[in-house]
PDB file of N, CA and C in Angstrom:
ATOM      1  N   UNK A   1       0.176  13.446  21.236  1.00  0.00           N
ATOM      2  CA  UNK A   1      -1.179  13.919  21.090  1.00  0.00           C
ATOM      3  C   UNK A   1      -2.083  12.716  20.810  1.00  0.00           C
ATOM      4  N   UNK A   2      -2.780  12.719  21.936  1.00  0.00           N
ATOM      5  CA  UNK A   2      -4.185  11.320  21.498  1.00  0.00           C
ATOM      6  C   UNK A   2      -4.910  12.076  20.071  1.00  0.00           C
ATOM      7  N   UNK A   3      -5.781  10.662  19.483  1.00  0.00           N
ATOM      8  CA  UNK A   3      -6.389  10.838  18.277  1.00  0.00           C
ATOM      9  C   UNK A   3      -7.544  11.387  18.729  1.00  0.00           C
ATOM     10  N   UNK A   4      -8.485  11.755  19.881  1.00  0.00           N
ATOM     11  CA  UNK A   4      -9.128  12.124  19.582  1.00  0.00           C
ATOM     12  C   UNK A   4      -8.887  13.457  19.757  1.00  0.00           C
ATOM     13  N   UNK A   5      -8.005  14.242  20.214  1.00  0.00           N
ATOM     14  CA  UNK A   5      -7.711  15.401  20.351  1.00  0.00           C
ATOM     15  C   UNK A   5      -7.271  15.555  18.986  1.00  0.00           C
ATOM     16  N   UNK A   6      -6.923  15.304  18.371  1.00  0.00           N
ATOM     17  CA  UNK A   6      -6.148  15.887  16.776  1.00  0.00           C
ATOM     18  C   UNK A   6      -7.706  15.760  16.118  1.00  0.00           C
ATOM     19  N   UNK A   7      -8.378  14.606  16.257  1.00  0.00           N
ATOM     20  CA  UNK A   7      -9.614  15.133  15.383  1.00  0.00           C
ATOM     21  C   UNK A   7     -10.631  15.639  15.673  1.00  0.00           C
ATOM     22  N   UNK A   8     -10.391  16.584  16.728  1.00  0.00           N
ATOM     23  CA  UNK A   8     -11.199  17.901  17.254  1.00  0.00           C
ATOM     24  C   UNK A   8     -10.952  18.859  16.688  1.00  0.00           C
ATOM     25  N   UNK A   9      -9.193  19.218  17.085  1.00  0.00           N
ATOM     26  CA  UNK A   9      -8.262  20.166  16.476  1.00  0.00           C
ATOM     27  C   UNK A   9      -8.670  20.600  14.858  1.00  0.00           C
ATOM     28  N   UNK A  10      -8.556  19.605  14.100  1.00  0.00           N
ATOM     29  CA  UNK A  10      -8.641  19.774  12.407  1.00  0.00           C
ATOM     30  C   UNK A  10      -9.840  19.430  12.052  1.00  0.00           C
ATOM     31  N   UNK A  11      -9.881  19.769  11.038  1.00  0.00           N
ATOM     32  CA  UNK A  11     -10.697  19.105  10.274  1.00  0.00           C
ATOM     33  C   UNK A  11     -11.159  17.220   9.519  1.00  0.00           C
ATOM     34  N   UNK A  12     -11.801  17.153   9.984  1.00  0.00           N
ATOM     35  CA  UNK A  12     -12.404  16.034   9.109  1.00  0.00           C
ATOM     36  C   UNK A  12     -13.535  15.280   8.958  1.00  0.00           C
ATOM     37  N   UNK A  13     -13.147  14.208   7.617  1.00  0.00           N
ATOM     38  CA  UNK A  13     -14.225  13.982   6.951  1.00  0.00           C
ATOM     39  C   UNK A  13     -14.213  12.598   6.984  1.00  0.00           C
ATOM     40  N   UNK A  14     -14.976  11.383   7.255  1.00  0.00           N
ATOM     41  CA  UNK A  14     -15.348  10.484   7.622  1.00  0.00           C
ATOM     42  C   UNK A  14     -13.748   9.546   8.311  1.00  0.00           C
ATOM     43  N   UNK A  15     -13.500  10.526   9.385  1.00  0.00           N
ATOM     44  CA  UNK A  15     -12.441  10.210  10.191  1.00  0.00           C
ATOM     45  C   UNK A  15     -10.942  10.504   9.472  1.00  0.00           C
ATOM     46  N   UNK A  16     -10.522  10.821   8.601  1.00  0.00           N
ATOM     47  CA  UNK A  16      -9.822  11.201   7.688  1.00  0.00           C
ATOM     48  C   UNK A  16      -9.216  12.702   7.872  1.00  0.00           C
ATOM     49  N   UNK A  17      -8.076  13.042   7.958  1.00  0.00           N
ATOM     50  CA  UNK A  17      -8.121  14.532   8.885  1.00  0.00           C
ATOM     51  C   UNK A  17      -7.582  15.229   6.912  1.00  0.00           C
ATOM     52  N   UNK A  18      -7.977  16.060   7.113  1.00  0.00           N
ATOM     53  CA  UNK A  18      -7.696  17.304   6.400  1.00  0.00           C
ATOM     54  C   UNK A  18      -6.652  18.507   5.976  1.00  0.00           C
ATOM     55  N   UNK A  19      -5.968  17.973   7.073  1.00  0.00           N
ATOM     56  CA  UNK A  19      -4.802  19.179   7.523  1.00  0.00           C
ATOM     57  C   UNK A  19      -3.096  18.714   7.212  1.00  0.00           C
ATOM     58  N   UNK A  20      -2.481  19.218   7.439  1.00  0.00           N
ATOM     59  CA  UNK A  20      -1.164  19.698   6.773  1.00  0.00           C
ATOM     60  C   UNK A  20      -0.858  18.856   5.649  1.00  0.00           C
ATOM     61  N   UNK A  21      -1.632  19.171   4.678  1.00  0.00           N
ATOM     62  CA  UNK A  21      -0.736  18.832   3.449  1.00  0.00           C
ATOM     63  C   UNK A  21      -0.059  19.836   2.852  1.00  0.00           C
ATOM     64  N   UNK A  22       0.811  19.833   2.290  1.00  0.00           N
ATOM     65  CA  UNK A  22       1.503  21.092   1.680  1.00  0.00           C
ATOM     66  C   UNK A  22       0.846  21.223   0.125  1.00  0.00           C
ATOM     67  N   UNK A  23       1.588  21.921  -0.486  1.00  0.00           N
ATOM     68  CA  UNK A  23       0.825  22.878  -1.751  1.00  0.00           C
ATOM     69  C   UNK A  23       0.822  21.946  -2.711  1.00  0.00           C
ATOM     70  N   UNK A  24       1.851  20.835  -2.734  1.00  0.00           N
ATOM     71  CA  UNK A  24       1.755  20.151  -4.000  1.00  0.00           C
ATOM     72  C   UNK A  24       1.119  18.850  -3.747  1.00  0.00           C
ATOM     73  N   UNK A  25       0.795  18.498  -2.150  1.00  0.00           N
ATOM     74  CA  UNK A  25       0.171  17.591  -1.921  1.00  0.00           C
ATOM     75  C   UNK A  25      -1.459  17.899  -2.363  1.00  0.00           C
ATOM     76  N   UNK A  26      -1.644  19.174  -1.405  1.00  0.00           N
ATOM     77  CA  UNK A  26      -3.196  19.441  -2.175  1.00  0.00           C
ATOM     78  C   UNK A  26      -3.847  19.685  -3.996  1.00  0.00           C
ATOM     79  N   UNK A  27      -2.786  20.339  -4.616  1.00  0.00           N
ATOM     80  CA  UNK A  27      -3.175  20.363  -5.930  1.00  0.00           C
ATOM     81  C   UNK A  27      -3.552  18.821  -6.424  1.00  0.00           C
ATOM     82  N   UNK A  28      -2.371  17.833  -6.151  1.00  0.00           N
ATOM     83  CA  UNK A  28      -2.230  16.696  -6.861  1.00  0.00           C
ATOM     84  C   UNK A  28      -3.580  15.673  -6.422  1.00  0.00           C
ATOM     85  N   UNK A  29      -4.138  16.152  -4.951  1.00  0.00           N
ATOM     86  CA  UNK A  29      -5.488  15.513  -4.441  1.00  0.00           C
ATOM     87  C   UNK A  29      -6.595  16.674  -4.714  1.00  0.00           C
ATOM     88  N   UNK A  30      -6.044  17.217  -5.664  1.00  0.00           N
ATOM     89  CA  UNK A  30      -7.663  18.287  -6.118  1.00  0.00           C
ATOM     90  C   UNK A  30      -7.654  17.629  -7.506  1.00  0.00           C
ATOM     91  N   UNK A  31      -6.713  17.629  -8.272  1.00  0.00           N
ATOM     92  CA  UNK A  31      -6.443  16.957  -9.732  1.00  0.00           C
ATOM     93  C   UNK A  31      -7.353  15.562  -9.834  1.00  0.00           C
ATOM     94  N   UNK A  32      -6.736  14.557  -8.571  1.00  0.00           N
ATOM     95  CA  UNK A  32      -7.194  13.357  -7.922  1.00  0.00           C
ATOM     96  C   UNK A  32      -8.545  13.137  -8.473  1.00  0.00           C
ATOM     97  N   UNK A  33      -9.145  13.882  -7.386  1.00  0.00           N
ATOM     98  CA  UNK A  33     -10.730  13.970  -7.579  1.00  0.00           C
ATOM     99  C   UNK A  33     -10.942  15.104  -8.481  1.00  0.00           C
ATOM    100  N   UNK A  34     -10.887  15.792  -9.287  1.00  0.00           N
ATOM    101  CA  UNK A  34     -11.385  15.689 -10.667  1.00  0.00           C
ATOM    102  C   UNK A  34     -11.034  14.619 -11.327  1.00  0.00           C
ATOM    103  N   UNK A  35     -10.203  13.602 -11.535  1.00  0.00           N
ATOM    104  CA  UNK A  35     -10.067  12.992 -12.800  1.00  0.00           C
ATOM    105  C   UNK A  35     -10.960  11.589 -11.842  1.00  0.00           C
ATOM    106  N   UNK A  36     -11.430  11.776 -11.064  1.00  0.00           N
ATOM    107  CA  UNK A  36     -12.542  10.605 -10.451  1.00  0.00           C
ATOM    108  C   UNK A  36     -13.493  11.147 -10.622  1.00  0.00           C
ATOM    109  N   UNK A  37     -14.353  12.487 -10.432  1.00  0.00           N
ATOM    110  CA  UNK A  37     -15.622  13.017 -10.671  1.00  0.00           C
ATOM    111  C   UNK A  37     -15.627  12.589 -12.416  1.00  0.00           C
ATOM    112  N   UNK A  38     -14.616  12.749 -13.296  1.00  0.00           N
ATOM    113  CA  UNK A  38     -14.941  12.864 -14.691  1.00  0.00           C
ATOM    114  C   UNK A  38     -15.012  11.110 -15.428  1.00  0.00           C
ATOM    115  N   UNK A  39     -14.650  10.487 -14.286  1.00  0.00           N
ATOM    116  CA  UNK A  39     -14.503   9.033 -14.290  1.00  0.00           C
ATOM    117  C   UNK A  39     -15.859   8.721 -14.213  1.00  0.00           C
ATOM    118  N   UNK A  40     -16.031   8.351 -12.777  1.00  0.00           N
ATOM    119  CA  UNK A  40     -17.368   8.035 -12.419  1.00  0.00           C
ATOM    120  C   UNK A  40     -18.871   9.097 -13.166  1.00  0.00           C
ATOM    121  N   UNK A  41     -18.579  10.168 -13.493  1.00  0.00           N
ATOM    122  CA  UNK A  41     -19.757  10.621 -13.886  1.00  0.00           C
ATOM    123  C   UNK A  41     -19.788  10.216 -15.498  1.00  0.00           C
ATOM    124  N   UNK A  42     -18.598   9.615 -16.051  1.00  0.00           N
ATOM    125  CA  UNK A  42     -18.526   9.137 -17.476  1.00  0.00           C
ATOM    126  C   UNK A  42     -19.145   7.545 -17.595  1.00  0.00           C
ATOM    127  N   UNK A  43     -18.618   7.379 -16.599  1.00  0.00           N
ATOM    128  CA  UNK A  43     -19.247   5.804 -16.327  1.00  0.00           C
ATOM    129  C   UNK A  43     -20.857   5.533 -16.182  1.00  0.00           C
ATOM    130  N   UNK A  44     -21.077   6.246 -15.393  1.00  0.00           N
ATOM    131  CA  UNK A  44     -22.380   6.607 -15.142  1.00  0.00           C
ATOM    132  C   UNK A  44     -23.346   6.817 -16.673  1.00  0.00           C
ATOM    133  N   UNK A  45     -23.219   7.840 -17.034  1.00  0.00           N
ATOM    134  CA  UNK A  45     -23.814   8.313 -18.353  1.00  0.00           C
ATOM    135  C   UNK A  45     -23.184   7.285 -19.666  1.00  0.00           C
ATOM    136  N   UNK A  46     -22.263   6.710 -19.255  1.00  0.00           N
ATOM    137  CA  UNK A  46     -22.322   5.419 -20.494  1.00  0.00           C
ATOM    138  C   UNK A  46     -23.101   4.375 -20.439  1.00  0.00           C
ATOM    139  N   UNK A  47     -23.536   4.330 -19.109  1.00  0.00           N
ATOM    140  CA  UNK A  47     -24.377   3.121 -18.854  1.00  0.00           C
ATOM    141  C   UNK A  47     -25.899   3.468 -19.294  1.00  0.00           C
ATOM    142  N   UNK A  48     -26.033   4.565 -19.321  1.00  0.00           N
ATOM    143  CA  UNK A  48     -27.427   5.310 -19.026  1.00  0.00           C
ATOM    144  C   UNK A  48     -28.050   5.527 -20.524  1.00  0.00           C
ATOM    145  N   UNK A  49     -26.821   5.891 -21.673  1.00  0.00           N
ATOM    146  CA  UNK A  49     -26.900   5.841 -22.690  1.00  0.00           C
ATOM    147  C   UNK A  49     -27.104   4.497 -23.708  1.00  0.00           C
ATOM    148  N   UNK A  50     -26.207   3.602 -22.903  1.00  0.00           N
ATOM    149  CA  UNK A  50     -27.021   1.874 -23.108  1.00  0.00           C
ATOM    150  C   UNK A  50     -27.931   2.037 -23.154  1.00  0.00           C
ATOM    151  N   UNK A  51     -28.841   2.235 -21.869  1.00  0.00           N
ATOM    152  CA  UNK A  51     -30.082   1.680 -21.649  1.00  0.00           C
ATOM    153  C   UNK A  51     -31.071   2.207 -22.435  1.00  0.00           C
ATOM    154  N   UNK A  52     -30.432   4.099 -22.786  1.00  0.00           N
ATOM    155  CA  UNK A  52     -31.169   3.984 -23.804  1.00  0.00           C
ATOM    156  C   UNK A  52     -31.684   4.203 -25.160  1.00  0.00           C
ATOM    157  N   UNK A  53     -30.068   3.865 -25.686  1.00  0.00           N
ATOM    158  CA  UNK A  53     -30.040   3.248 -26.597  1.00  0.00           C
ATOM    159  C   UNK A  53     -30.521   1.539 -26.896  1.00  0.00           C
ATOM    160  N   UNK A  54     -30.412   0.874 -25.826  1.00  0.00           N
ATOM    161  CA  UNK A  54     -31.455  -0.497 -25.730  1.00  0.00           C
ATOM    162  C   UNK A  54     -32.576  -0.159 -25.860  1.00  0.00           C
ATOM    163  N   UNK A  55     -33.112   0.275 -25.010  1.00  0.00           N
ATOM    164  CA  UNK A  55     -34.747   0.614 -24.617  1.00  0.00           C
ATOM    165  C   UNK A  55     -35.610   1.447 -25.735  1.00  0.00           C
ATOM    166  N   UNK A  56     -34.622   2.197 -25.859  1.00  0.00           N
ATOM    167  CA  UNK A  56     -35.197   2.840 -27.601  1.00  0.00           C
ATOM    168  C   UNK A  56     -35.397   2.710 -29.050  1.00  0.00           C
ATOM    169  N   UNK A  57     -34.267   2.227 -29.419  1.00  0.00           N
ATOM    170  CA  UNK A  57     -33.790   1.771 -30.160  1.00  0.00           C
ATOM    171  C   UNK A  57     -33.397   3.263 -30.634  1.00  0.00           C
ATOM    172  N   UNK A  58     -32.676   4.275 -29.808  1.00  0.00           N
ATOM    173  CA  UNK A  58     -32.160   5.199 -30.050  1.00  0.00           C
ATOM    174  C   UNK A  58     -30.456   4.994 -30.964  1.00  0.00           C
ATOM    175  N   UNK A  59     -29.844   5.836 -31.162  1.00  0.00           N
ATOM    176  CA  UNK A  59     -28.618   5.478 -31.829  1.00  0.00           C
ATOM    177  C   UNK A  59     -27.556   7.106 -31.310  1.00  0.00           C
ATOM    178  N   UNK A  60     -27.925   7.237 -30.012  1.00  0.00           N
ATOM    179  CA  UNK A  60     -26.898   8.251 -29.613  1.00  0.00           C
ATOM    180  C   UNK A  60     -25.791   7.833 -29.544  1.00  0.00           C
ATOM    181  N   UNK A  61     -24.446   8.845 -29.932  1.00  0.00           N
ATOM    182  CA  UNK A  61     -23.012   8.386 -29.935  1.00  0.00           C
ATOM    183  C   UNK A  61     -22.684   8.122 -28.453  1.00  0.00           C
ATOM    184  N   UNK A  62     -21.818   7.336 -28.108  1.00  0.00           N
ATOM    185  CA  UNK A  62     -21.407   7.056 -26.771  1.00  0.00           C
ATOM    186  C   UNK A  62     -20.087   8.170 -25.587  1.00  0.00           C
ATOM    187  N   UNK A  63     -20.154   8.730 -27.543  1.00  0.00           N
ATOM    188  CA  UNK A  63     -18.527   9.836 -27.439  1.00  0.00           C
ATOM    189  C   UNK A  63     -19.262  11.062 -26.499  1.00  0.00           C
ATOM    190  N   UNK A  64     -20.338  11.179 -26.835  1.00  0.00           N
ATOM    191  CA  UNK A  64     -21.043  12.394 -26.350  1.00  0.00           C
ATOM    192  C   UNK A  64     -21.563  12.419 -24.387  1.00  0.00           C
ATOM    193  N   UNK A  65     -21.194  11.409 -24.283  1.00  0.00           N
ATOM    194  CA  UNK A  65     -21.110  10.842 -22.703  1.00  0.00           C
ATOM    195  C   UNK A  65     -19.964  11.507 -21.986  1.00  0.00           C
ATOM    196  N   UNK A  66     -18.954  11.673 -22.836  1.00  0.00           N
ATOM    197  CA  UNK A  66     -17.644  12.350 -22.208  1.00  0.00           C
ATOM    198  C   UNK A  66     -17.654  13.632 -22.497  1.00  0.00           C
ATOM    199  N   UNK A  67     -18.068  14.253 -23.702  1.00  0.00           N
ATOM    200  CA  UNK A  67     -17.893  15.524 -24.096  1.00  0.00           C
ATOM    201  C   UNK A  67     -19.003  16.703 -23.190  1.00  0.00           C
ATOM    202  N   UNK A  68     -20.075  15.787 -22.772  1.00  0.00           N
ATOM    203  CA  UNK A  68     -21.365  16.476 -22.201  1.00  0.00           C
ATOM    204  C   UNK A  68     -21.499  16.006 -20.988  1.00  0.00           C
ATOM    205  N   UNK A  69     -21.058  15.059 -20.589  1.00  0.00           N
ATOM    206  CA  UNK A  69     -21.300  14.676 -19.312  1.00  0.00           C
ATOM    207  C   UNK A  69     -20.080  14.834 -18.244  1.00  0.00           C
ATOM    208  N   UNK A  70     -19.027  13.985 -19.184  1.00  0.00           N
ATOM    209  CA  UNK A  70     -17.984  13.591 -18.200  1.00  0.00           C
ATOM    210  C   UNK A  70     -16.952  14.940 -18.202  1.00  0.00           C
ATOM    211  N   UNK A  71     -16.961  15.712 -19.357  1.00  0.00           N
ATOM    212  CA  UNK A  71     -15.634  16.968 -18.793  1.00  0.00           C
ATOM    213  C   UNK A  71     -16.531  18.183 -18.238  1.00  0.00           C
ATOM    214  N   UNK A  72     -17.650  18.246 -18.283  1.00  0.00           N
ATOM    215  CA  UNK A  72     -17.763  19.075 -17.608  1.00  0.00           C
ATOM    216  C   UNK A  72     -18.386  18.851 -15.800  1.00  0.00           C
ATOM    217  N   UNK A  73     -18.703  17.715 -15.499  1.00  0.00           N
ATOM    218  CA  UNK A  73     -18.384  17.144 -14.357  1.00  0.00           C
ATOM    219  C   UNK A  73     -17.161  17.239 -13.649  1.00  0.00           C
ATOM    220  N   UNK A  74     -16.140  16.491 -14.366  1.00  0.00           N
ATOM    221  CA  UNK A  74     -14.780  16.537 -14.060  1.00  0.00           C
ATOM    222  C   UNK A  74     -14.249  18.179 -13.369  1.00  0.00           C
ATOM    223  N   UNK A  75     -15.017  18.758 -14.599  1.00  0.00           N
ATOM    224  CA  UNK A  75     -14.364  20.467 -14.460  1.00  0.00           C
ATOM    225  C   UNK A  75     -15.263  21.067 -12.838  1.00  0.00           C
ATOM    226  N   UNK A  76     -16.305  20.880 -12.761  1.00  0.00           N
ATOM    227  CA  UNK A  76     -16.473  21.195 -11.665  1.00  0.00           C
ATOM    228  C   UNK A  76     -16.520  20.654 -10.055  1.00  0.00           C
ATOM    229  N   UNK A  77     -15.948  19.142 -10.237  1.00  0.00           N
ATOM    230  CA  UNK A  77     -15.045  18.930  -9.311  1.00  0.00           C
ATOM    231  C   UNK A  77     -13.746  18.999  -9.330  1.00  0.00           C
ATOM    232  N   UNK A  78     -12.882  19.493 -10.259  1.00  0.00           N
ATOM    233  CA  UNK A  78     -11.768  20.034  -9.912  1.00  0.00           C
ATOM    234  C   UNK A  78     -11.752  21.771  -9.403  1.00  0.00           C
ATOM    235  N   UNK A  79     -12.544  21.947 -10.065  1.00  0.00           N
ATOM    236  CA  UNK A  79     -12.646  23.561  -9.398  1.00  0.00           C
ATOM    237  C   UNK A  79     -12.674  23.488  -7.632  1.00  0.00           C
ATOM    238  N   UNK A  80     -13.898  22.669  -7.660  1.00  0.00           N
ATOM    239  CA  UNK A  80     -14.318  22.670  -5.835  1.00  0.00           C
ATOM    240  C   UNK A  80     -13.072  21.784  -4.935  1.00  0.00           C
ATOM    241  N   UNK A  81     -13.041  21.073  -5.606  1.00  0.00           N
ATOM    242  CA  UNK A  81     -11.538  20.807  -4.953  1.00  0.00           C
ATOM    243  C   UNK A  81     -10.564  21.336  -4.940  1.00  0.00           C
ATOM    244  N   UNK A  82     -10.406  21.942  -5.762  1.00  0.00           N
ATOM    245  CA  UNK A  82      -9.247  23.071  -5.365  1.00  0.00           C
ATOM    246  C   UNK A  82      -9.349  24.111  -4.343  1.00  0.00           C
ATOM    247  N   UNK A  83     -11.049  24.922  -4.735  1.00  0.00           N
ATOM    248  CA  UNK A  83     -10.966  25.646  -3.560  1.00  0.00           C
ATOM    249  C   UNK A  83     -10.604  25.211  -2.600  1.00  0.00           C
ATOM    250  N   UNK A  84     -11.320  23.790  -1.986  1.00  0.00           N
ATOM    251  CA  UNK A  84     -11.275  23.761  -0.533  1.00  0.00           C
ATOM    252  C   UNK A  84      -9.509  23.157  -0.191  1.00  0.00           C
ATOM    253  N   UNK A  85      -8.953  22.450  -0.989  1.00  0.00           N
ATOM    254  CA  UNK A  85      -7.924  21.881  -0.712  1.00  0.00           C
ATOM    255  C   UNK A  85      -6.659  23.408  -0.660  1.00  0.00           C
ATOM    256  N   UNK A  86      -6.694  23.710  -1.719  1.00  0.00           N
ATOM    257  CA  UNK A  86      -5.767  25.144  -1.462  1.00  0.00           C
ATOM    258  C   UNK A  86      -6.847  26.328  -0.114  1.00  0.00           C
ATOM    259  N   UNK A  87      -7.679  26.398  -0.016  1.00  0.00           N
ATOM    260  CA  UNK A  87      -8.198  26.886   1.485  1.00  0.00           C
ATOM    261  C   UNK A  87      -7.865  26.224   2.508  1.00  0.00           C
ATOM    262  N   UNK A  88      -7.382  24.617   2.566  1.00  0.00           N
ATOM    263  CA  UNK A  88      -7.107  24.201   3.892  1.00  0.00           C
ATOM    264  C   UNK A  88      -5.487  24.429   3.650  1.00  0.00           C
ATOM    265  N   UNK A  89      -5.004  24.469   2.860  1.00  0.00           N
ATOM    266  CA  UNK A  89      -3.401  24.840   2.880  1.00  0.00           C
ATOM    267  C   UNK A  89      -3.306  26.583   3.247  1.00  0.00           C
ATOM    268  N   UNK A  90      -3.948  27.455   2.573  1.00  0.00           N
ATOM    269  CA  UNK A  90      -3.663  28.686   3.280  1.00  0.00           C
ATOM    270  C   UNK A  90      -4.144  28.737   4.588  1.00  0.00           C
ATOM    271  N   UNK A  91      -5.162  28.108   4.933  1.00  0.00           N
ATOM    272  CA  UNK A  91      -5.710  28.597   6.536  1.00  0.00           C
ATOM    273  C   UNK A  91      -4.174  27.625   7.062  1.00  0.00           C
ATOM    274  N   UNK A  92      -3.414  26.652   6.884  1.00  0.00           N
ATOM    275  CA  UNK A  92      -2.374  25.791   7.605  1.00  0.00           C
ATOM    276  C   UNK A  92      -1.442  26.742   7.755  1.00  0.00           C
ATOM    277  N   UNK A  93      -1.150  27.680   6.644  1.00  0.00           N
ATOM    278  CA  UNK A  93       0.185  28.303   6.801  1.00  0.00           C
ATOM    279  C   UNK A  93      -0.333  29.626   7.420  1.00  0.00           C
ATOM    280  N   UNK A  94      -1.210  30.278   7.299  1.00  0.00           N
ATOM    281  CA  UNK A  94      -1.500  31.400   8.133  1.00  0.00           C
ATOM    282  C   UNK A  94      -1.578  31.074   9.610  1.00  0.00           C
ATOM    283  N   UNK A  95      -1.725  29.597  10.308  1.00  0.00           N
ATOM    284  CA  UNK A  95      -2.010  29.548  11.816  1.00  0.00           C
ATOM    285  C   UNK A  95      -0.212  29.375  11.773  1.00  0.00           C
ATOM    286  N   UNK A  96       0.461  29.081  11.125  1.00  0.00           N
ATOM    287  CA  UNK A  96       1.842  28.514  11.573  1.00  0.00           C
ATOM    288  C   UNK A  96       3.079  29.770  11.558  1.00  0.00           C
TER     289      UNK A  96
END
């Protein structure tokens, strides 16, 4: 099968195909990206809290970056990743 026929066939996302992973492959790349959404959006809001705590001379805790920012980020990219990753595993096994 040529490549561009397979990435007609499936799905994908910046050339990257989507399709047959099995059940424990997709959980473990839904997990994946939650614990990167709760990364990067922690990172993010620590920096942000520097600035302004610099710029202010505010004295917000830094802990509160993770508790308010970063798990509940995290939590709702693991949710959405799951949907879609366990949706591309049931639509795989229902065509097969």
């Amino acid at each position: 099968m040529q490549a561009a026929q397979f990435g007609r066939r499936s799905g994908t996302i910046l050339g990257i195909p989507l399709s047959g992973f099995g059940l424990f492959t997709s959980l473990v790349l839904a997990v994946a990206a939650g614990f990167l959404g709760f990364f990067a959006s922690t990172c993010i809001a620590i920096f942000v809290l520097l600035a302004w705590n610099l710029g202010g001379r505010h004295s917000i805790n830094y802990a509160d970056s993770y508790l308010y920012v970063g798990v509940p980020a995290g939590l709702v990219v693991l949710v959405f990743a799951l949907a879609v990753f366990l949706t591309l595993w049931a639509r795989a096994k229902l065509q097969k």
